[in-house]
Structure formats: C-alpha cells, structure tokens
PDB file of N, CA and C in Angstrom:
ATOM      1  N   UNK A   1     -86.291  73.288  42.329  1.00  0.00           N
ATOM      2  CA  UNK A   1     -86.744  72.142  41.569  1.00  0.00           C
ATOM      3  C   UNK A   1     -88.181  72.367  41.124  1.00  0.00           C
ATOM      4  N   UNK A   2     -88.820  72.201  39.499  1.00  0.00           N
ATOM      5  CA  UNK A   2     -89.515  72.228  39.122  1.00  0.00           C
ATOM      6  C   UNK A   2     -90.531  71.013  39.207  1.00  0.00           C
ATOM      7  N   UNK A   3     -91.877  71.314  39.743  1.00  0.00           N
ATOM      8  CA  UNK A   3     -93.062  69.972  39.469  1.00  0.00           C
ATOM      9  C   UNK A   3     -93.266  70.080  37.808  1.00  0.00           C
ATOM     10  N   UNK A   4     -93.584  68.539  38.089  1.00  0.00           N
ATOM     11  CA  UNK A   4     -94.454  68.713  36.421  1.00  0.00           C
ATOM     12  C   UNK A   4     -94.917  69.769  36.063  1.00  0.00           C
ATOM     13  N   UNK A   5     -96.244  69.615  36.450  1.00  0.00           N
ATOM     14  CA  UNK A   5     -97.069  71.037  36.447  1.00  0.00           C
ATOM     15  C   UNK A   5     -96.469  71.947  36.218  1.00  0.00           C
ATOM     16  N   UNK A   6     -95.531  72.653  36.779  1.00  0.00           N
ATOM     17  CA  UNK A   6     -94.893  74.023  36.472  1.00  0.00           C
ATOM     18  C   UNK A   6     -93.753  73.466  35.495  1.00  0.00           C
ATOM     19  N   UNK A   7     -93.660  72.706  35.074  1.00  0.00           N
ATOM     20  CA  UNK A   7     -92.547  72.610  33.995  1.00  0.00           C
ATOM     21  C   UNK A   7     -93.736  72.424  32.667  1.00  0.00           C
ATOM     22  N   UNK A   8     -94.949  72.222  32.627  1.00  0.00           N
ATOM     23  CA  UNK A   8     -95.603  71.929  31.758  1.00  0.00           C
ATOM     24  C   UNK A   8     -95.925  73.453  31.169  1.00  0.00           C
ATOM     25  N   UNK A   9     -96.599  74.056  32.632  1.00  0.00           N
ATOM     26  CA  UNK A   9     -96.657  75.672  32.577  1.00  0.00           C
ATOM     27  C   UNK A   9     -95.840  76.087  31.544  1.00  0.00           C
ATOM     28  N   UNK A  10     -94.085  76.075  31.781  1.00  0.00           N
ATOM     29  CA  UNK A  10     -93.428  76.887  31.264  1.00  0.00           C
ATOM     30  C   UNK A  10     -93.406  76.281  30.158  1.00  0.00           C
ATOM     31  N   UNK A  11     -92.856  75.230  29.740  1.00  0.00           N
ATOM     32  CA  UNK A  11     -92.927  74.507  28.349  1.00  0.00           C
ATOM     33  C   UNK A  11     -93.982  75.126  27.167  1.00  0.00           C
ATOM     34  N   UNK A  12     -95.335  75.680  27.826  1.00  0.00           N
ATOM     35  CA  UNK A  12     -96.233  76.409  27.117  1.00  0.00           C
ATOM     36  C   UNK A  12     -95.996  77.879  26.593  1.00  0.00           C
ATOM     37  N   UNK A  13     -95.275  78.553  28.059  1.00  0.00           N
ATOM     38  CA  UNK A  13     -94.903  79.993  27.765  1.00  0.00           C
ATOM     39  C   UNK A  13     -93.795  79.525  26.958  1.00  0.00           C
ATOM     40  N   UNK A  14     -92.873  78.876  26.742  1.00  0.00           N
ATOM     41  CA  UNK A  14     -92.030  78.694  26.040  1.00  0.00           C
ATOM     42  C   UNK A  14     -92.353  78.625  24.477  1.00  0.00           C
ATOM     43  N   UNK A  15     -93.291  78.009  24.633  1.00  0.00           N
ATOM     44  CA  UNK A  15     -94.018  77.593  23.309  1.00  0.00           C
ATOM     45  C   UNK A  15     -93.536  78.647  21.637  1.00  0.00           C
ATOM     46  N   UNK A  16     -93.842  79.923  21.712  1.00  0.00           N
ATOM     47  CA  UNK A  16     -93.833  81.168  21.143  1.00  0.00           C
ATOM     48  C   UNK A  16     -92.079  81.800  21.069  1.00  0.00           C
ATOM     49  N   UNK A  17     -91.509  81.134  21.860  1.00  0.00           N
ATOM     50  CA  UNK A  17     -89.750  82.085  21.945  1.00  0.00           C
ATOM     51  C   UNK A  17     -89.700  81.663  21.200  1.00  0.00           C
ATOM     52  N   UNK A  18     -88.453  82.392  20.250  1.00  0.00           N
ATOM     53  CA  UNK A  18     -87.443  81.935  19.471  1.00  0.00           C
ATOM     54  C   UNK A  18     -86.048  81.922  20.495  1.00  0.00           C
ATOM     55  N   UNK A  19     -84.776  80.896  19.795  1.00  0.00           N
ATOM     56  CA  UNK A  19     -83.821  80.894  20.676  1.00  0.00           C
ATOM     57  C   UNK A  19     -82.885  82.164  20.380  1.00  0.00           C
ATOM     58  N   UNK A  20     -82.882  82.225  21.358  1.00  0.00           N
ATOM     59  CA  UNK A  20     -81.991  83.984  21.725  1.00  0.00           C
ATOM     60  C   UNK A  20     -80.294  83.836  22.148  1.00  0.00           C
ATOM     61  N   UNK A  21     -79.891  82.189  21.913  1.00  0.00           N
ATOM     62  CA  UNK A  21     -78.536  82.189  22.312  1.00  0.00           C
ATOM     63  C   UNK A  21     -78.209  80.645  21.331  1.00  0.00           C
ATOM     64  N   UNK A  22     -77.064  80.577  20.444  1.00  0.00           N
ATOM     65  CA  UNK A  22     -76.586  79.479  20.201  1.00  0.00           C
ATOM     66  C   UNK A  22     -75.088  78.755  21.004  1.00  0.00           C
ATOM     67  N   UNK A  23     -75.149  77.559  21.134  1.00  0.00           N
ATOM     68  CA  UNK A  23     -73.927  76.726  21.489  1.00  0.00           C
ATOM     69  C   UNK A  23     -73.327  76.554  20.436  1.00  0.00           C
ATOM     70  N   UNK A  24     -72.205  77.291  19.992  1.00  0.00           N
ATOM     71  CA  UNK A  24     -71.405  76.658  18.798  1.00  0.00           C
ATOM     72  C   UNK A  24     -70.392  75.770  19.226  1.00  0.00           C
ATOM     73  N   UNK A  25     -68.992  75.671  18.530  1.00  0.00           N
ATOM     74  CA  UNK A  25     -67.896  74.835  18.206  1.00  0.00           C
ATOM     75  C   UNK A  25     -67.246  74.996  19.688  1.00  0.00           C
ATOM     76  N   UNK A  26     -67.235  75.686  19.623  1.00  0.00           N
ATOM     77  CA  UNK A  26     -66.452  76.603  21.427  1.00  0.00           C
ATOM     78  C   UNK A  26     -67.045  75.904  22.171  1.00  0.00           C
ATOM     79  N   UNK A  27     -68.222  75.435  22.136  1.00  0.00           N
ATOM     80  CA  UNK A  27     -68.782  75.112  23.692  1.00  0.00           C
ATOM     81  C   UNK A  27     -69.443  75.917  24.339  1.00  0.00           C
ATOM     82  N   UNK A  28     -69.400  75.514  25.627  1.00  0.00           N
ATOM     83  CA  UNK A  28     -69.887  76.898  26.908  1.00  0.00           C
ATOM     84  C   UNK A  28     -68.941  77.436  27.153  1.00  0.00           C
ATOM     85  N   UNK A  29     -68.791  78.730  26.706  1.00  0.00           N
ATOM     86  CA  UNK A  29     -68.074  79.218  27.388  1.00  0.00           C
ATOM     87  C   UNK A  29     -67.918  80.356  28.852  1.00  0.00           C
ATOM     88  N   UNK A  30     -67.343  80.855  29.372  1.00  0.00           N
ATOM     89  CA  UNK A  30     -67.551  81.823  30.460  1.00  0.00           C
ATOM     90  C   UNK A  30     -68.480  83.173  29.656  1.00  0.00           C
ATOM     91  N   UNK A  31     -67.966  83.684  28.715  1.00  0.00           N
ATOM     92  CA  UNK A  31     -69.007  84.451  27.902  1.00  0.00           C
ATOM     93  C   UNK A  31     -70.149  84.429  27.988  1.00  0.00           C
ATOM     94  N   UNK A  32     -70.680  82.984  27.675  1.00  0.00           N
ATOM     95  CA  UNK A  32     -71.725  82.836  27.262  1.00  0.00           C
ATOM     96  C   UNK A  32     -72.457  82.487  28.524  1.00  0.00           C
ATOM     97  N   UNK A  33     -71.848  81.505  29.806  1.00  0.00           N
ATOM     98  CA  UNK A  33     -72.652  81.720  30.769  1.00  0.00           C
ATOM     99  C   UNK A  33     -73.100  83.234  31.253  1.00  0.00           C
ATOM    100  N   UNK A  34     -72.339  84.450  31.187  1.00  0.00           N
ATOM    101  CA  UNK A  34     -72.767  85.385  31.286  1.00  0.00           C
ATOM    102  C   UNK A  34     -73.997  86.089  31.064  1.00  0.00           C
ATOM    103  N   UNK A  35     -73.751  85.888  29.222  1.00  0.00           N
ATOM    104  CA  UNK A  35     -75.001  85.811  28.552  1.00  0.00           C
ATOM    105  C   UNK A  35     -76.558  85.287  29.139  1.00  0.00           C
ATOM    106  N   UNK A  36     -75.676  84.200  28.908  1.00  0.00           N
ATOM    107  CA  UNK A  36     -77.152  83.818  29.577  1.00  0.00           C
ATOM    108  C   UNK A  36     -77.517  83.937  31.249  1.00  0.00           C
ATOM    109  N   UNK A  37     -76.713  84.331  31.805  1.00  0.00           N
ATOM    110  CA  UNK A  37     -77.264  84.626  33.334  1.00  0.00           C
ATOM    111  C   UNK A  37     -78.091  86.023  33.702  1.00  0.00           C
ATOM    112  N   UNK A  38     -77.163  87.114  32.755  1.00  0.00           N
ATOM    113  CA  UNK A  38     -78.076  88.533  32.360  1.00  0.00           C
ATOM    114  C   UNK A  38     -79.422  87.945  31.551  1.00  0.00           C
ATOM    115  N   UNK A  39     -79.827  87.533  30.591  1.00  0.00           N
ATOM    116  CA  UNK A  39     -80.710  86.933  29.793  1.00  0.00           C
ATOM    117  C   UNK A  39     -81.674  86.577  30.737  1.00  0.00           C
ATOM    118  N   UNK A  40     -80.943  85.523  31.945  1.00  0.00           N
ATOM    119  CA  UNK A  40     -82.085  84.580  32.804  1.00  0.00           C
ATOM    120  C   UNK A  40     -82.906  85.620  33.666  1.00  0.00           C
ATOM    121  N   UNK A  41     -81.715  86.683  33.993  1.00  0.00           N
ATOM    122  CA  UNK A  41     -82.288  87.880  35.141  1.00  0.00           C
ATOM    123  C   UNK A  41     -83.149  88.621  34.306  1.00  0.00           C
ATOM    124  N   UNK A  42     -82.983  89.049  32.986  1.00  0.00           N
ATOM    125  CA  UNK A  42     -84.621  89.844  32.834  1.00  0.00           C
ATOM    126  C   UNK A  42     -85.793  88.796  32.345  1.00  0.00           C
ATOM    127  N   UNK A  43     -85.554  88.100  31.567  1.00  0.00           N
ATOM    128  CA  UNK A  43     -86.675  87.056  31.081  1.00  0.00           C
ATOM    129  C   UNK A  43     -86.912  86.186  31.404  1.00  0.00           C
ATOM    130  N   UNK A  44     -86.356  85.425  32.566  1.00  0.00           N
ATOM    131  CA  UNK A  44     -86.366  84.430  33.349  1.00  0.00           C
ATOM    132  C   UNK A  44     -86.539  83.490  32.444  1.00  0.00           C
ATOM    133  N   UNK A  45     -87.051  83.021  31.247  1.00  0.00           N
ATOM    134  CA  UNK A  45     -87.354  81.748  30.343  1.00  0.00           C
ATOM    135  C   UNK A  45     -87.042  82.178  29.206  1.00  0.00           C
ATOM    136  N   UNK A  46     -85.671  81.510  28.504  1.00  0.00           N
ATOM    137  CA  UNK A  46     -85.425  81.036  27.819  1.00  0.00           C
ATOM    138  C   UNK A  46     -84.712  79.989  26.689  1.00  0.00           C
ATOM    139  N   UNK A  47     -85.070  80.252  25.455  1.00  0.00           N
ATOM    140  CA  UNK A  47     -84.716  78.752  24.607  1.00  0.00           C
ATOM    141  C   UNK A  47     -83.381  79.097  23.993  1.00  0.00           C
ATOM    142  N   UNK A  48     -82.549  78.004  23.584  1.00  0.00           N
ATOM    143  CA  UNK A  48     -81.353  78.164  23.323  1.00  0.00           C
ATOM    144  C   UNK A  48     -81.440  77.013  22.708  1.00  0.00           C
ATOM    145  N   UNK A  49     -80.347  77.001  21.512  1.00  0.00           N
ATOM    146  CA  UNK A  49     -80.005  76.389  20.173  1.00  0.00           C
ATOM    147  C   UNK A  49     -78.863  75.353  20.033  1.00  0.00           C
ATOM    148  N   UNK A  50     -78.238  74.570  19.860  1.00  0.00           N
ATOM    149  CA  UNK A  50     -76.760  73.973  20.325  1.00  0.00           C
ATOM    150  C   UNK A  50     -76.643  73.450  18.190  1.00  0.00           C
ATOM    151  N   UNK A  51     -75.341  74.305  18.140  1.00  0.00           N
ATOM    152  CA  UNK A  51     -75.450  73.678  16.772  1.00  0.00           C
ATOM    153  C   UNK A  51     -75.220  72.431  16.275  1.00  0.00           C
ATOM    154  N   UNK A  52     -75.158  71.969  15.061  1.00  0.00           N
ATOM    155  CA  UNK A  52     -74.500  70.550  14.608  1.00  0.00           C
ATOM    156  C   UNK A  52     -73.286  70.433  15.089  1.00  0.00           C
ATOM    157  N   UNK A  53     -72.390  71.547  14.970  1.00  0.00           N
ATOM    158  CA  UNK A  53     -70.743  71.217  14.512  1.00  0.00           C
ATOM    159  C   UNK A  53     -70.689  71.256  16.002  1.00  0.00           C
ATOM    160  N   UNK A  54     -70.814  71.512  17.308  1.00  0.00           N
ATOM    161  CA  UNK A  54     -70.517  71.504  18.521  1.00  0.00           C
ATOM    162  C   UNK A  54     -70.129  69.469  19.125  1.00  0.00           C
ATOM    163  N   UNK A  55     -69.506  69.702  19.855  1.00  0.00           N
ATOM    164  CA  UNK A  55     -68.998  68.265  20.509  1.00  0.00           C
ATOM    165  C   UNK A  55     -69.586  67.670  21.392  1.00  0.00           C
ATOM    166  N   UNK A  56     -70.744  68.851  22.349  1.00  0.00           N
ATOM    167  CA  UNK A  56     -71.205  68.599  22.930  1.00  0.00           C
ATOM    168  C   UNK A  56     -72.917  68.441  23.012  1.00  0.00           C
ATOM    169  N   UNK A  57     -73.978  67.450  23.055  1.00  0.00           N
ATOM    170  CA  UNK A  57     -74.896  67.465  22.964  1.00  0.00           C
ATOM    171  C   UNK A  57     -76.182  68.490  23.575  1.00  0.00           C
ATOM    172  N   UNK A  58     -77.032  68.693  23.469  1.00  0.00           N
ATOM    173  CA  UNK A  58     -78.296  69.595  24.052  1.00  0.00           C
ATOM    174  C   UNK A  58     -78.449  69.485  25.717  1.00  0.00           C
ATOM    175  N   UNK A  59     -78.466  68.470  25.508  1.00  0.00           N
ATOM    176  CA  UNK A  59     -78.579  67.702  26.894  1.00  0.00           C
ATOM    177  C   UNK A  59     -76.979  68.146  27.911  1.00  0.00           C
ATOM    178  N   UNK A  60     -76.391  68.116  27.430  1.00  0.00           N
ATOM    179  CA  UNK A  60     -75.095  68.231  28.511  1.00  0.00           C
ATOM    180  C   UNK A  60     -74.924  69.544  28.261  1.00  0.00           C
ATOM    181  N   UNK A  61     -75.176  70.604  27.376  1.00  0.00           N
ATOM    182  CA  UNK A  61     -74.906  71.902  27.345  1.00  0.00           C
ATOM    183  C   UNK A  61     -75.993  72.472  28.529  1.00  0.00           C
ATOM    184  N   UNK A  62     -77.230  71.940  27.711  1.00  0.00           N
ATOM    185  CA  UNK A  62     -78.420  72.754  28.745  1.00  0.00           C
ATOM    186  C   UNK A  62     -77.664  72.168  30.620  1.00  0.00           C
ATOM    187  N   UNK A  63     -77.468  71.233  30.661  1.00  0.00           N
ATOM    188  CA  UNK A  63     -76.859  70.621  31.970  1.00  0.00           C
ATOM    189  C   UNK A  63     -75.802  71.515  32.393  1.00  0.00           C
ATOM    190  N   UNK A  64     -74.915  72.047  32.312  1.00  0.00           N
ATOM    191  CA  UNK A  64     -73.983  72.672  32.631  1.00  0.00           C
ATOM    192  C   UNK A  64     -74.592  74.036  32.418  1.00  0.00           C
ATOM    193  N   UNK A  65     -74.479  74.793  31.852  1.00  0.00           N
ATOM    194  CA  UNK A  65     -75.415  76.184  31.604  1.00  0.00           C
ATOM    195  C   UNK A  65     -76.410  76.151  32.901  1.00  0.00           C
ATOM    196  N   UNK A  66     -77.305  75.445  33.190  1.00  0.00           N
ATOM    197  CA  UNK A  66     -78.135  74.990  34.088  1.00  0.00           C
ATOM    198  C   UNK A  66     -77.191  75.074  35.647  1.00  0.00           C
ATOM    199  N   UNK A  67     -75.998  74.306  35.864  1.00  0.00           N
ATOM    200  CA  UNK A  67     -75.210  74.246  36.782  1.00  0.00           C
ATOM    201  C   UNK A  67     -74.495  75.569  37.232  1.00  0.00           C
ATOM    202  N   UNK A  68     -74.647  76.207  36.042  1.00  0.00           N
ATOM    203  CA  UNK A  68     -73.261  78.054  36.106  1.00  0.00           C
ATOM    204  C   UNK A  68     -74.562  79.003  36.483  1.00  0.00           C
ATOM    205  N   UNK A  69     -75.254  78.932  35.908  1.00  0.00           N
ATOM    206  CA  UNK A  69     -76.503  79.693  36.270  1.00  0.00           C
ATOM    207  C   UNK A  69     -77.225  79.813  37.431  1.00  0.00           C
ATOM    208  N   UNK A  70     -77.569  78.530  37.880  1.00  0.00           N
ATOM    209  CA  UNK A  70     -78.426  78.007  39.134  1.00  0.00           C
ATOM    210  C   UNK A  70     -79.944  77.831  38.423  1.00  0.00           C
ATOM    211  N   UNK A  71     -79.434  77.696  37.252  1.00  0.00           N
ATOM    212  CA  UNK A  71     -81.204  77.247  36.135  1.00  0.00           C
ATOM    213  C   UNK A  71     -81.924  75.987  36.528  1.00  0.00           C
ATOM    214  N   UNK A  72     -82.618  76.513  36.352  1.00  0.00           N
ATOM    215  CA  UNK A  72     -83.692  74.515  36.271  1.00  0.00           C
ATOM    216  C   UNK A  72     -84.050  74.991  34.311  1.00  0.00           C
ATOM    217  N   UNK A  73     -83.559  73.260  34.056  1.00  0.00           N
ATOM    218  CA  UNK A  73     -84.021  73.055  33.124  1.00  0.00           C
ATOM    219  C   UNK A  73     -85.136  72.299  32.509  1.00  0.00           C
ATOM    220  N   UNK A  74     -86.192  72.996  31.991  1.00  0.00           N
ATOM    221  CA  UNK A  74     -87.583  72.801  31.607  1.00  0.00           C
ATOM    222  C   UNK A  74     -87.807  71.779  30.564  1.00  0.00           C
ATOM    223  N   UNK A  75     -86.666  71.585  29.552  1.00  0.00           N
ATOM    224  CA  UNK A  75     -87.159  70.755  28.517  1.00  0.00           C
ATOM    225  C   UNK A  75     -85.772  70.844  27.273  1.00  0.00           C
ATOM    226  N   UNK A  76     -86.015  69.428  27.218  1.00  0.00           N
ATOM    227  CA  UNK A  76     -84.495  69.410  25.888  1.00  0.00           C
ATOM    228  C   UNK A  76     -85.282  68.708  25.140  1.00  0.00           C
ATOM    229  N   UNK A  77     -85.272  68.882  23.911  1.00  0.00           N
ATOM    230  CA  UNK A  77     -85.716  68.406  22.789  1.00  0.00           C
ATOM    231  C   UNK A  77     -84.826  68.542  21.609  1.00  0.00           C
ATOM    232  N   UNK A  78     -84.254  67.975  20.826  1.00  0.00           N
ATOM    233  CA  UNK A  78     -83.410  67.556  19.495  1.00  0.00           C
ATOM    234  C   UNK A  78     -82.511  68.250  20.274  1.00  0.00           C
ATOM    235  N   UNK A  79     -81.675  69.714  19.394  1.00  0.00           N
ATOM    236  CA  UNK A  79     -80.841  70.433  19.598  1.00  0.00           C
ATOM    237  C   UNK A  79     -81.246  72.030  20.137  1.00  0.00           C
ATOM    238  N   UNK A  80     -82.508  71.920  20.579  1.00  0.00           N
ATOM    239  CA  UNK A  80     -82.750  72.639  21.466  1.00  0.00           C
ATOM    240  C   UNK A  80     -82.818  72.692  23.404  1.00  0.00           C
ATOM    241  N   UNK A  81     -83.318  73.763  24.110  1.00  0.00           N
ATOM    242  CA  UNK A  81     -83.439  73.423  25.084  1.00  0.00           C
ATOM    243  C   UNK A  81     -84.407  75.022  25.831  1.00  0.00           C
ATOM    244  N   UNK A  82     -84.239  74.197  26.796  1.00  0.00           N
ATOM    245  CA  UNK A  82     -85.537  75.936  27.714  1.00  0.00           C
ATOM    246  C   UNK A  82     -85.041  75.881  28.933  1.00  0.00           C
ATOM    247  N   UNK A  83     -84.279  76.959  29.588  1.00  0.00           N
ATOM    248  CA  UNK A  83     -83.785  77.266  31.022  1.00  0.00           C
ATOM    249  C   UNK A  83     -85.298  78.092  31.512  1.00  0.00           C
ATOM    250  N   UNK A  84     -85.283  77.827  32.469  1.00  0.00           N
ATOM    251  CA  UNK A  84     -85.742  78.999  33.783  1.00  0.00           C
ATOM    252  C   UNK A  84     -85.162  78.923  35.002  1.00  0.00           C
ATOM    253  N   UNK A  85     -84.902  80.834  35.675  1.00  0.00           N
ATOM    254  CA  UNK A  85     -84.769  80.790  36.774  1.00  0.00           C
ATOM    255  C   UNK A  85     -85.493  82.334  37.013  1.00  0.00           C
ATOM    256  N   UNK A  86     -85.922  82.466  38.272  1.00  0.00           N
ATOM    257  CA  UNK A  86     -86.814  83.194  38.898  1.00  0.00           C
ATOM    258  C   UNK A  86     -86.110  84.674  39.180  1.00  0.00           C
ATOM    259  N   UNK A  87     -86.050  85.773  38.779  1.00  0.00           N
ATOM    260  CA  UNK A  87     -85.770  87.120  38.513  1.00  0.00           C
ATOM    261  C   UNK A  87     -85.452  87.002  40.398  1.00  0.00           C
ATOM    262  N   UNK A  88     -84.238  87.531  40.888  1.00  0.00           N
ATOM    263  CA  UNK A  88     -84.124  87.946  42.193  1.00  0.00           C
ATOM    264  C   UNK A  88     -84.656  89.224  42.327  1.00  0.00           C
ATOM    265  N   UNK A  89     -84.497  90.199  41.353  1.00  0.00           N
ATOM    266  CA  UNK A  89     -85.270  91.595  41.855  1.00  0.00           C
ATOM    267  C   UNK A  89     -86.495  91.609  41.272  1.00  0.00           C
ATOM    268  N   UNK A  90     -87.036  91.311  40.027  1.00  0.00           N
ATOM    269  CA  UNK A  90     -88.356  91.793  39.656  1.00  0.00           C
ATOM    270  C   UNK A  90     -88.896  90.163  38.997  1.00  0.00           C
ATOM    271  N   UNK A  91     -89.097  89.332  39.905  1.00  0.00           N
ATOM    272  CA  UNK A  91     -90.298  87.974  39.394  1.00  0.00           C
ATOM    273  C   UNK A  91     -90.900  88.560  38.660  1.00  0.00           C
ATOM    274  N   UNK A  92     -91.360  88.193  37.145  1.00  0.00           N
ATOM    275  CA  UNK A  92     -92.424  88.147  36.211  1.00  0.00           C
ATOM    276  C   UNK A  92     -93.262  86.930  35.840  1.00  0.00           C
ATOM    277  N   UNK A  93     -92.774  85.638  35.768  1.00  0.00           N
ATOM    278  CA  UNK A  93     -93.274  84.481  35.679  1.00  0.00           C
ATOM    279  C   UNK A  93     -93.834  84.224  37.046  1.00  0.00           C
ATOM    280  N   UNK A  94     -95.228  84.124  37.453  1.00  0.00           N
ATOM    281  CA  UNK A  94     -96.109  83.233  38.373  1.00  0.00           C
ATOM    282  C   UNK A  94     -96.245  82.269  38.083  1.00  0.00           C
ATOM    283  N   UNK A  95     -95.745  80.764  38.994  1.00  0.00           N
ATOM    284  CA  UNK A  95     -95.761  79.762  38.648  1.00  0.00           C
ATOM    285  C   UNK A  95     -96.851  79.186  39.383  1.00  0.00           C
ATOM    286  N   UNK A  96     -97.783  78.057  38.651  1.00  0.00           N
ATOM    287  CA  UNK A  96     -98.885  77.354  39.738  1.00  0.00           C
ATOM    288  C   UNK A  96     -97.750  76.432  41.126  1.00  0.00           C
ATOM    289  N   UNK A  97     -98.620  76.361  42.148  1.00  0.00           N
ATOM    290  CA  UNK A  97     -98.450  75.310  43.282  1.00  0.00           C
ATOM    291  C   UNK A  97     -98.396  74.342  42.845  1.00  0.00           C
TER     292      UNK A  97
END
C-alpha cells in the first residue's frame, strides 16, 4: 500500500511516460495481464490507455490489472491510468518513507 507521499512521488516520475499498453474492446485479457506483469518487472511504473470503444471504464480496468498483477495503483485520470509494483530482482524506483 502506497502513502500519499509516495504516490505523489510516482505520479511525478510518471509525469514524462507515454502509455506503453492499451485496453481495447476485448477487455483484460490473460495476454495482456502478462504484458503488463513482464512490463511491471522491468519498469516497475507504468501508464496505460483504456480506449473509447471498451465496456469497461479506467477505473475498473486499472482495478483488476492491479488485482492480476499484485500492482498498487497510483492514479486514474480520464481514460488513463499509472500501475506500480516494486522489481523482485532488480528495485530501480526508491521510494521516500
């Protein structure tokens, strides 16, 4: 579980990504949790896209993605969103106390 503070942190490093994964029509799928679980293990933070035509909102995608992963999610905004989770072999993100 993320403090403010360190969700503010990342929200900043976040600042500069572009999103590196979209939610289309499909949904989440097992694929794509994949995707993004390799994704989470080298870069630990990143943003992801949920399109118009999808059924499911930002908020409940990043939520579930978040759940398959073991992500904490940093921030949903419109049809975006920002996962982090902490590299098990090589941490790169130092988070404040």
């Amino acid at each position: 579980m993320l403090t403010s503070k360190q969700r503010a942190y990342l929200r900043g490093m976040a600042n500069g990504l572009d999103s590196i994964f979209q939610v289309g029509k499909s949904g989440v799928t097992p694929e794509l949790r994949d995707a993004v679980d390799k994704a989470l293990e080298a870069r630990e933070l990143i943003k992801m896209n949920v399109l118009d035509n999808t059924m499911i909102g930002a908020k409940e995608a990043a939520g579930i993605l978040a759940d398959r992963t073991g992500a904490d999610i940093v921030q949903v905004i419109g049809n975006r969103f920002i996962l982090f989770r902490q590299s098990k072999k090589k941490p790169v993100i130092e988070l404040p106390k």
